[in-house]
Protein backbone atom coordinates (compact mmCIF):
# COMPACT_ATOMS: atom_id res chain seq x y z
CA UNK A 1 -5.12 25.94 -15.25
CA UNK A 2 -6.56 23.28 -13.35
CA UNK A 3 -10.04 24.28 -11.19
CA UNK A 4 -9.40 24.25 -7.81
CA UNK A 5 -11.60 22.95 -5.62
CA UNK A 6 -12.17 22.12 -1.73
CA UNK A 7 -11.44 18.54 -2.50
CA UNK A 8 -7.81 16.98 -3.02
CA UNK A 9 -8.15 15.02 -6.19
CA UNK A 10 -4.91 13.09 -7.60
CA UNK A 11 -3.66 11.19 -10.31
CA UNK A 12 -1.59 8.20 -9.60
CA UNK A 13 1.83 7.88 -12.19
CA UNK A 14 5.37 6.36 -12.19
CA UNK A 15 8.38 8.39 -12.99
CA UNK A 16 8.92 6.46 -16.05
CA UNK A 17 5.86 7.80 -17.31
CA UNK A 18 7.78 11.29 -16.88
CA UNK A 19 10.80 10.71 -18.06
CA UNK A 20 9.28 8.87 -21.35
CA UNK A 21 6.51 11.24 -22.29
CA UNK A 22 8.27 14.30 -20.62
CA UNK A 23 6.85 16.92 -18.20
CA UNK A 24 4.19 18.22 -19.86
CA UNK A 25 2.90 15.23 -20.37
CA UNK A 26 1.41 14.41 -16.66
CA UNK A 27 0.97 18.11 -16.55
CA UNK A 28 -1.75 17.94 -19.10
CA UNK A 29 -2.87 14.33 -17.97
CA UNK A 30 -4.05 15.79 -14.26
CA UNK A 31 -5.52 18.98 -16.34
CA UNK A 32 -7.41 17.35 -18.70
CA UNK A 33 -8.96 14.81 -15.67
CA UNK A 34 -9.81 18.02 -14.00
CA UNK A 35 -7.53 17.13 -11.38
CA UNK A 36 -5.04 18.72 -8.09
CA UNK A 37 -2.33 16.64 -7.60
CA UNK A 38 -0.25 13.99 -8.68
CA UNK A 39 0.54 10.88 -6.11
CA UNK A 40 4.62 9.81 -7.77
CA UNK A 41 6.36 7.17 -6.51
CA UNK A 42 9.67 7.12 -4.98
CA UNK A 43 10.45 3.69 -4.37
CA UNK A 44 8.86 0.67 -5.75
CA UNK A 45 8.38 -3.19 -5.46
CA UNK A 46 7.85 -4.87 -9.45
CA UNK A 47 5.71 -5.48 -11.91
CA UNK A 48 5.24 -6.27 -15.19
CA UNK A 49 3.02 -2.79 -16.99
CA UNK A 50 1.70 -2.46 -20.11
CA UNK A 51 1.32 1.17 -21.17
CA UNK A 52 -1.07 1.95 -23.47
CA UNK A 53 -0.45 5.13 -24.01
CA UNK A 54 3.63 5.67 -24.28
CA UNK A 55 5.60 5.86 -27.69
CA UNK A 56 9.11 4.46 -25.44
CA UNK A 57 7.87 1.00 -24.88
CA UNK A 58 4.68 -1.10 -24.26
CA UNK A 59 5.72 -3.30 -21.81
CA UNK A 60 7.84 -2.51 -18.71
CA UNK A 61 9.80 -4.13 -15.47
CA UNK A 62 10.23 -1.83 -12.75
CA UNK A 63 14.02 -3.23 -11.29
CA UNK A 64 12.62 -4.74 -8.44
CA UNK A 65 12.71 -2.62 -4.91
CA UNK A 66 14.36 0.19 -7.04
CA UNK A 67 14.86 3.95 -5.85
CA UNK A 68 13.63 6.96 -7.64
CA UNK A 69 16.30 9.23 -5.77
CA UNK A 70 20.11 9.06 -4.32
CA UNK A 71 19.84 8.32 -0.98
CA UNK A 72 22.45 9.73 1.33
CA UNK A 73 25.04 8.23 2.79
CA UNK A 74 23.43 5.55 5.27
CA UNK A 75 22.61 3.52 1.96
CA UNK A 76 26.02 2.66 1.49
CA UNK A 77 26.71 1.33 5.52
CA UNK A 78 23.22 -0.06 5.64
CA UNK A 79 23.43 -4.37 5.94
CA UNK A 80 21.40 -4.49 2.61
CA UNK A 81 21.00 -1.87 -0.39
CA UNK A 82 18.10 -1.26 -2.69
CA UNK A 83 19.05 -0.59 -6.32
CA UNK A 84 18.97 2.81 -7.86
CA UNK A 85 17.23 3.48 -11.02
CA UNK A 86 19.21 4.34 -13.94
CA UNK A 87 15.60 5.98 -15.99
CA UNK A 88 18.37 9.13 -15.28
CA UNK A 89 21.38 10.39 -13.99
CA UNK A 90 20.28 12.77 -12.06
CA UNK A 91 17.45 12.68 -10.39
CA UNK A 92 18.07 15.66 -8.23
CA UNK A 93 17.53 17.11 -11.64
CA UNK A 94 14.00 15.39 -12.15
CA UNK A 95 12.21 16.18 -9.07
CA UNK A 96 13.56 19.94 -8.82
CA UNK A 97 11.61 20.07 -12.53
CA UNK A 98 8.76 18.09 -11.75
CA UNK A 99 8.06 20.11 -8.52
CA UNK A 100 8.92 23.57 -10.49
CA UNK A 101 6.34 22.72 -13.21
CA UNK A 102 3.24 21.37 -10.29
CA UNK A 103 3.91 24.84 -8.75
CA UNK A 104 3.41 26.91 -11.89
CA UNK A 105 0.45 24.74 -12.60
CA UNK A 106 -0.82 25.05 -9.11
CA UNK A 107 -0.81 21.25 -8.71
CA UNK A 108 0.00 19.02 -5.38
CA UNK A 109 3.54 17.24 -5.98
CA UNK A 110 2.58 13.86 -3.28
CA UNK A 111 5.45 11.02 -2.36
CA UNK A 112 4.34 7.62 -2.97
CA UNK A 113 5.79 5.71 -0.87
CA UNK A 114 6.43 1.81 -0.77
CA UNK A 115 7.14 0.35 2.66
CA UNK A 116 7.87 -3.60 3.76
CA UNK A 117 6.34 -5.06 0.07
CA UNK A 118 9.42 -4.98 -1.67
CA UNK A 119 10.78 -8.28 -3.68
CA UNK A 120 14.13 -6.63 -4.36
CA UNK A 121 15.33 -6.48 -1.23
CA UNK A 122 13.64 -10.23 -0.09
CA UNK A 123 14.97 -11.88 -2.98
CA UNK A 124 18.51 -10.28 -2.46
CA UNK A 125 18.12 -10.07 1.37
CA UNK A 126 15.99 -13.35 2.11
CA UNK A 127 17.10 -12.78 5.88
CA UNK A 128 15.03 -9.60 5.68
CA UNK A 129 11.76 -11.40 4.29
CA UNK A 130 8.70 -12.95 6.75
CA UNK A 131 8.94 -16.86 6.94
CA UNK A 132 6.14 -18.52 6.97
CA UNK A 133 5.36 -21.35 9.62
CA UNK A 134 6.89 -24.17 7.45
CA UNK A 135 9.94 -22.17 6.86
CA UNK A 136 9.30 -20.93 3.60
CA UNK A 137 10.75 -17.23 3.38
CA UNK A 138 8.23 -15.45 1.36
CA UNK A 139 10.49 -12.66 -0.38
CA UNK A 140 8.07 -10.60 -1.83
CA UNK A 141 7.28 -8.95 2.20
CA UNK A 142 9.74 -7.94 4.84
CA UNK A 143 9.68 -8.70 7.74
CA UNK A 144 9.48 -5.94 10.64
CA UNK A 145 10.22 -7.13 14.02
CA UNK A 146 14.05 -7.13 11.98
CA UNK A 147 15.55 -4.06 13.03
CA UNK A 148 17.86 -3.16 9.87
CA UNK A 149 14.16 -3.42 7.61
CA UNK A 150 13.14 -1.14 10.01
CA UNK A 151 16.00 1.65 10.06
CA UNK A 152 16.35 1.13 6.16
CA UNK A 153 12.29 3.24 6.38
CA UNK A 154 13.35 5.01 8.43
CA UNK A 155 16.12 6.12 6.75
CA UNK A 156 14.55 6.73 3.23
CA UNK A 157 11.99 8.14 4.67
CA UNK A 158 14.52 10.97 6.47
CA UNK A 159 15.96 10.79 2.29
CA UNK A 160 12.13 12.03 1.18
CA UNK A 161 11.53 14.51 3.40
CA UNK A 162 14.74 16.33 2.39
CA UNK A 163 14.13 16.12 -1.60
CA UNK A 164 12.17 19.43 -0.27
CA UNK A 165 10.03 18.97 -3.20
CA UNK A 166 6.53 16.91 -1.49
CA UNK A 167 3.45 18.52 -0.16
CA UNK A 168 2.38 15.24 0.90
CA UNK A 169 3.65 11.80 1.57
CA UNK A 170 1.16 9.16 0.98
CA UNK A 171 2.23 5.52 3.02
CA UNK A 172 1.69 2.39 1.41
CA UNK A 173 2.39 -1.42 2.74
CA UNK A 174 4.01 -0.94 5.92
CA UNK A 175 2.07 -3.87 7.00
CA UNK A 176 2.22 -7.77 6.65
CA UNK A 177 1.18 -9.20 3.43
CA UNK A 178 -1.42 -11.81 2.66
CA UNK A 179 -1.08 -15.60 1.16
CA UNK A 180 -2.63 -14.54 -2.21
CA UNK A 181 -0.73 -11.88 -4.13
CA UNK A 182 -1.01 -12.23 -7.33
CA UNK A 183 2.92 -13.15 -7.34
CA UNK A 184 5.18 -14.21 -10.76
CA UNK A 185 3.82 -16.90 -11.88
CA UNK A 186 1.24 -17.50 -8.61
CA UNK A 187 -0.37 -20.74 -9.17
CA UNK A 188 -2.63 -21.78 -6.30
CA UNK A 189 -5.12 -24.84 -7.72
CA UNK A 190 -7.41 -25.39 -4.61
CA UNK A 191 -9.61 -23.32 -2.64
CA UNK A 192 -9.24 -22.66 1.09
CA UNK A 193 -10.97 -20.60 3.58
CA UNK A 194 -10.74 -17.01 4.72
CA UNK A 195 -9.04 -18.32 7.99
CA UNK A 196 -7.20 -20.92 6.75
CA UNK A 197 -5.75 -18.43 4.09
CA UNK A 198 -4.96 -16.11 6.99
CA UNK A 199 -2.94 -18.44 9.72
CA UNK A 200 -0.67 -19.29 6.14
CA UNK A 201 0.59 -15.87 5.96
CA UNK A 202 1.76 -15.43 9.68
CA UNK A 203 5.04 -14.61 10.28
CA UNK A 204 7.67 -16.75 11.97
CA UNK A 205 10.50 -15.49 10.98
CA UNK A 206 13.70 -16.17 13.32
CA UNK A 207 13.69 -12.33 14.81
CA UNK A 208 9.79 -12.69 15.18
CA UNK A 209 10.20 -15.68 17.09
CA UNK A 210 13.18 -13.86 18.77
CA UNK A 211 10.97 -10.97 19.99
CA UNK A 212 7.97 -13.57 21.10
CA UNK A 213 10.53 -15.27 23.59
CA UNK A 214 11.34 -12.07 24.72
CA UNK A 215 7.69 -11.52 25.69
CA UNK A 216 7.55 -14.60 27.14
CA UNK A 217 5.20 -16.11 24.12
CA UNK A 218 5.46 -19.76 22.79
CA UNK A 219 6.26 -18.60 18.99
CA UNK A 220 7.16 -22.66 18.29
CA UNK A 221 3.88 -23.58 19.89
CA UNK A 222 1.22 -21.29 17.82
CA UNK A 223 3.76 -22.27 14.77
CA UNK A 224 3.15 -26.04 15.32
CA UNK A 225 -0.54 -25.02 15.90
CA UNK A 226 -0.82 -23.31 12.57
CA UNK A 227 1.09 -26.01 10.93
CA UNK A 228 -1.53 -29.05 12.15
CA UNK A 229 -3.84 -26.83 11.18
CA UNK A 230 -3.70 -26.66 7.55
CA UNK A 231 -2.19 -30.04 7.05
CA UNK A 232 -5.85 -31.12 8.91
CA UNK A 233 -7.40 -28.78 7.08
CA UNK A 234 -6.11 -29.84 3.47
CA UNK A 235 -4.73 -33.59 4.15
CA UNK A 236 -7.78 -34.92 6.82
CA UNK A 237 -10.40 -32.74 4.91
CA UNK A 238 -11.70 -31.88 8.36
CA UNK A 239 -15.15 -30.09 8.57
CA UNK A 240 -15.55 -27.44 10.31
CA UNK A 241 -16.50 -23.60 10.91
CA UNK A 242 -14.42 -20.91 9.40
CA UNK A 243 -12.77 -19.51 12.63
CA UNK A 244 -13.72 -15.55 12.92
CA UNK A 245 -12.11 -13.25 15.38
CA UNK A 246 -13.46 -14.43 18.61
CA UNK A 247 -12.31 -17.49 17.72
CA UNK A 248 -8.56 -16.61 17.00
CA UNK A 249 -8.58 -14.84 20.68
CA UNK A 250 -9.37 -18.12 22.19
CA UNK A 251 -7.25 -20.11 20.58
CA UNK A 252 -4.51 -21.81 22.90
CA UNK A 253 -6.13 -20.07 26.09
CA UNK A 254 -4.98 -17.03 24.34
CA UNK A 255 -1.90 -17.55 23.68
CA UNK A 256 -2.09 -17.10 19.86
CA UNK A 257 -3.86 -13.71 20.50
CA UNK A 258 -0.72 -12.80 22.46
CA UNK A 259 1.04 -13.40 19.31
CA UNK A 260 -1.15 -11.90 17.38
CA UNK A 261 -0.85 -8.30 19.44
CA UNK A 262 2.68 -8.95 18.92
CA UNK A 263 2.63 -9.14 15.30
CA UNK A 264 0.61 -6.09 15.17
CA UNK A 265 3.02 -4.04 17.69
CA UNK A 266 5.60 -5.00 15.03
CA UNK A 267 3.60 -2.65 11.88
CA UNK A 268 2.25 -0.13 14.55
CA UNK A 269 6.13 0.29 15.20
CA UNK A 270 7.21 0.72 12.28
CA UNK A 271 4.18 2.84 10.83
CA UNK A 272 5.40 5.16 14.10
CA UNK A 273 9.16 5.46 13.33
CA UNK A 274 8.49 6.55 9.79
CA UNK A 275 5.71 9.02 10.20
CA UNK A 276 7.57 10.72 13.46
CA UNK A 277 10.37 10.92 11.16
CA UNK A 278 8.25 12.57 8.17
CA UNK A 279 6.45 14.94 10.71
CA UNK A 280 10.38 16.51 11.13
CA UNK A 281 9.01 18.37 7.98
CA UNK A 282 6.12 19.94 9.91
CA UNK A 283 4.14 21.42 6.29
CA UNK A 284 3.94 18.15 4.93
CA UNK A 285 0.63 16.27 5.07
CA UNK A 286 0.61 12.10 5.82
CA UNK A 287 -1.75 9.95 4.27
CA UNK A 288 -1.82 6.31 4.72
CA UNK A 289 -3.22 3.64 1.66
CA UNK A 290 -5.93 1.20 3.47
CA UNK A 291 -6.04 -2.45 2.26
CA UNK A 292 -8.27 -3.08 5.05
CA UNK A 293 -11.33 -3.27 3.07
CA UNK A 294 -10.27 -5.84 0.63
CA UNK A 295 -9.05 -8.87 3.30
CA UNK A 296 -12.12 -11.73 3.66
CA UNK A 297 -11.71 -11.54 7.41
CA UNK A 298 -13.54 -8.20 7.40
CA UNK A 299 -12.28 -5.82 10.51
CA UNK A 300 -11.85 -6.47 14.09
CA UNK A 301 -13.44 -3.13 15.51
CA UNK A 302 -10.34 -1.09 13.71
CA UNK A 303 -8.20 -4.31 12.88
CA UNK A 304 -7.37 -5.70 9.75
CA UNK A 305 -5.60 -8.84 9.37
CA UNK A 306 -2.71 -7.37 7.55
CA UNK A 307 -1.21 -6.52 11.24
CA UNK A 308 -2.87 -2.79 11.03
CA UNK A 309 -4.76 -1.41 14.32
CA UNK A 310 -6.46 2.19 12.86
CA UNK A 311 -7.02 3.11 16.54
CA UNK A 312 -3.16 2.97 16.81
CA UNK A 313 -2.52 4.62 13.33
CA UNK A 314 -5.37 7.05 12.64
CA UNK A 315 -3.55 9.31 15.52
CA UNK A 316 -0.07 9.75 13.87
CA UNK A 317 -1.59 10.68 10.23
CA UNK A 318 -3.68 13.38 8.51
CA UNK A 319 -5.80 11.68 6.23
CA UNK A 320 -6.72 7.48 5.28
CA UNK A 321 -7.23 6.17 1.41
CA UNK A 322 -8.80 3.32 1.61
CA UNK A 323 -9.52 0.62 -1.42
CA UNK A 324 -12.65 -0.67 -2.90
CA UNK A 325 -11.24 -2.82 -5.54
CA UNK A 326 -14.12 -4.27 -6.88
CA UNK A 327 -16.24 -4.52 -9.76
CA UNK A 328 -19.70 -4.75 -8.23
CA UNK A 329 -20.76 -1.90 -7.16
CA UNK A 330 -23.47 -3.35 -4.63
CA UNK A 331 -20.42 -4.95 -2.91
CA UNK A 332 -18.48 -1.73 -2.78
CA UNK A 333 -21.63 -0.07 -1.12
CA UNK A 334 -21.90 -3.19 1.55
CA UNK A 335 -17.95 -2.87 2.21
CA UNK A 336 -17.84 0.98 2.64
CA UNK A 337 -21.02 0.67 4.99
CA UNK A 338 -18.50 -1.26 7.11
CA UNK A 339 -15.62 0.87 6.61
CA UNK A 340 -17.57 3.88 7.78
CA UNK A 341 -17.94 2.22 11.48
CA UNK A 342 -14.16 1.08 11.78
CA UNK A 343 -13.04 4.95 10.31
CA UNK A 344 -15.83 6.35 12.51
CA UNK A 345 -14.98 9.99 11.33
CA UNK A 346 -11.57 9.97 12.81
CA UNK A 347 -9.70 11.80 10.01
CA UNK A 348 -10.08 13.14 6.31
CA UNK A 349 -11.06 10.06 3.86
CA UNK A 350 -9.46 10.04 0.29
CA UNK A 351 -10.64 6.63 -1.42
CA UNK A 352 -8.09 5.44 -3.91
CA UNK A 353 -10.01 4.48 -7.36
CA UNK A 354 -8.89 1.85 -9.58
CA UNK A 355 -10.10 3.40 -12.21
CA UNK A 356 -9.01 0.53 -15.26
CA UNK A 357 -9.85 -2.35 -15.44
CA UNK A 358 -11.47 -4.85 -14.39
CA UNK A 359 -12.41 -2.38 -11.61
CA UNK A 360 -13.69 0.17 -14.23
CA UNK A 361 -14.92 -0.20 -17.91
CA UNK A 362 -16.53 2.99 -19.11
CA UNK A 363 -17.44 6.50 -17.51
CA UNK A 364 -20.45 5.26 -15.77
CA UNK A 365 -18.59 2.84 -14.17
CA UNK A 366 -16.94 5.46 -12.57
CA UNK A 367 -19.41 7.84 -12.02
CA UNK A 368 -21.82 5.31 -9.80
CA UNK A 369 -18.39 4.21 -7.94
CA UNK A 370 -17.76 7.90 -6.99
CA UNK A 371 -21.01 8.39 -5.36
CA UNK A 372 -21.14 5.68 -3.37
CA UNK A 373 -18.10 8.14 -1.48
CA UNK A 374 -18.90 11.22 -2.26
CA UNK A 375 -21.11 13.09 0.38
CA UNK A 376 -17.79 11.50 3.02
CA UNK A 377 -14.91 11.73 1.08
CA UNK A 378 -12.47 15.07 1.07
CA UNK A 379 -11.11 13.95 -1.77
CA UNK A 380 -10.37 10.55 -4.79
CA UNK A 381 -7.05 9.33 -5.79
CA UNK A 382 -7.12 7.45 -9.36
CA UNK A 383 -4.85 4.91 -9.79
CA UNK A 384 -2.84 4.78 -12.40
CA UNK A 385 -2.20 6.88 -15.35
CA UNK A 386 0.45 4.81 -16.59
CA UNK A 387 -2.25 1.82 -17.59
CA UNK A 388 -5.04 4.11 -18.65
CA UNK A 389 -6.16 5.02 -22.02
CA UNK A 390 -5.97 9.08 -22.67
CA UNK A 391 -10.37 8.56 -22.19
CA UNK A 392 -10.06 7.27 -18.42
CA UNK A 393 -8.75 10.60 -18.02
CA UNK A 394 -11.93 12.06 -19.77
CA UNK A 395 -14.10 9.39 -17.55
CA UNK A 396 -12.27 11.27 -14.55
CA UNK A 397 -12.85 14.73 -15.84
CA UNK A 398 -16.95 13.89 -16.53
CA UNK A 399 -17.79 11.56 -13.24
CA UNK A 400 -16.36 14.29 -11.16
CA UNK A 401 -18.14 17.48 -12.95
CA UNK A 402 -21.56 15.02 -12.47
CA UNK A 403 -20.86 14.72 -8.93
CA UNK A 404 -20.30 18.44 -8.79
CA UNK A 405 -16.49 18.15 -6.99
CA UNK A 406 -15.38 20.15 -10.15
């Protein structure tokens, strides 16, 4: 039996990892890490994994945008469909077992839930995706000032909620995506700034500049802006200061700032549709995954330049993971010191720990991340047991008895 504890303390997996090394398997994972709960997704973008630990296969590709369930019957009217997964035929089946073996273990079954980062559905859908200023659609992030990306959350999100299996749902990428992914095959060869890196990922996609018109906002103006820009930037070799946030409100005698509160209306929307639609499940518990702390821009009191607003957000949901996906641990210390004055206290903190590598490389690794949270945090998700070796989950099970939340 796992030890309970005041803390919620999850392991990150796949359903593959179920369905290839069976139930017991994660059963005994989150056991033997001395762990609560277990954070599952039920949608997901793509990859390509290699998994250490399963006898199926080494390497695996996710089908792109996939489900992990049978949505109902808006999937079939929607404008644009994301695959289902064939890992089984019935996966009404799966999460009626998984959920029936994390009660008798007295273990948290969470939703993980993917939002607008989804290549399957830009590649297929490239209407769907956010354009860039030059055009470009960039596939791998949808875009949400379009309406049918919008009801298609919406919608699965309604599909989650009545699985009837969750005690939480845990929110990830509802939010604009930046320039430097990590993509197939990404290949940038020259170095840019931190602001010049951010005006690249904007979004001008033909309902964004729809909705700025609407608002009375000269979309085709900041979109020439951004585009003279970067070609003065990289082509003129033009010296100047990185632009910080003071700057960006100034910029066209505010007129880009008026685009900028427009792109961030867009996530706060959509954040808002989906969680009022989770809360029709009034037991379950929302969580939200925070990328703030890893964009170079740093916050704007609670902005990040991924189009999130915390003051907006931190209302509508019970508890914030945020990421310190680094190696050095003096920089994770000088990044949480400014992540405690955006959060300020406003709801339960549950960092998410990378805890492979490079973030992570041995138990002490671990251990010294931990504590730089630990007197704050209500809890530590670890991501993911599908890339760990079986002695992460040992490096799990010893940080957290050191730190005494076990």
């Amino acid at each position: 039996m796992v030890k309970m504890n005041k803390k919620d303390l999850a392991l990150f997996c796949y359903p593959w990892d179920v369905i290839d090394e069976g139930y017991d398997a994660i059963i005994d994972a989150v056991k033997r890490s001395g762990l609560n709960a277990i954070y599952i997704t039920v949608n997901y973008h793509s990859g390509m994994f290699f998994l250490p630990h399963s006898k199926k296969r080494k390497i695996y590709f996710p089908e792109p945008g996939a489900l992990y369930f049978n949505p109902s019957s808006w999937h079939n009217n929607h404008s644009f469909q994301s695959p289902i997964s064939n890992l089984t035929e019935n996966w009404s089946q799966f999460w009626e077992e998984l959920a029936n073996q994390c009660k008798k273990n007295n273990i948290k079954l969470c939703a993980w839930m993917l939002g607008t980062h989804n290549s399957g559905i830009g590649n297929n859908y490239p209407d769907t995706s956010v354009y860039n200023a030059w055009g470009d659609p960039i596939t791998h992030s949808l875009c949400p000032f379009n309406s049918d990306v919008v009801d298609h959350f919406v919608n699965l999100s309604r599909d989650v909620v009545n699985l009837g299996v969750f005690d939480k749902i845990l929110i990830e990428s509802l939010e604009y995506l930046p320039l430097r992914h990590g993509h197939h095959h990404e290949v940038i060869g020259v170095d840019f700034s931190a602001d010049i890196d951010f005006i690249m990922s904007l979004n001008f996609s033909n309902k964004c500049l729809e909705t700025l018109k609407q608002k009375n906002i000269d979309g085709e103006m900041i979109r020439n802006w951004v585009k003279k820009t970067t070609d003065d930037y990289f082509n003129q070799k033009t010296n100047k200061e990185v632009m910080n946030w003071s700057d960006f409100e100034s910029i066209l005698d505010g007129e880009f700032w008026n685009y900028y509160l427009a792109r961030e209306e867009s996530i706060t929307n959509i954040n808002t549709l989906v969680v009022n639609e989770l809360r029709k499940d009034k037991d379950l518990k929302i969580g939200l995954v925070d990328f703030g702390p890893l964009y170079s821009l740093g916050p704007n009191n609670q902005r990040w330049q991924n189009g999130v607003n915390l003051n907006s957000l931190l209302p509508l949901i019970d508890e914030i993971h945020p990421t310190f996906y680094f190696a050095d641990l003096d920089l994770i210390k000088e990044k949480y010191d400014v992540y405690k004055k955006v959060l300020n206290n406003k709801v339960e903190m549950i960092p998410a720990m990378r805890t492979i590598l490079p973030q992570v490389s041995n138990q002490l690794d671990l251990k010294n991340q931990l504590q730089v949270f630990n007197k704050d945090a209500s809890g530590f998700s670890f991501y993911n047991y599908s890339f760990m070796n079986y002695e992460n989950l040992d490096w799990i099970n010893q940080s957290l008895s050191e730190n005494g939340d076990i």
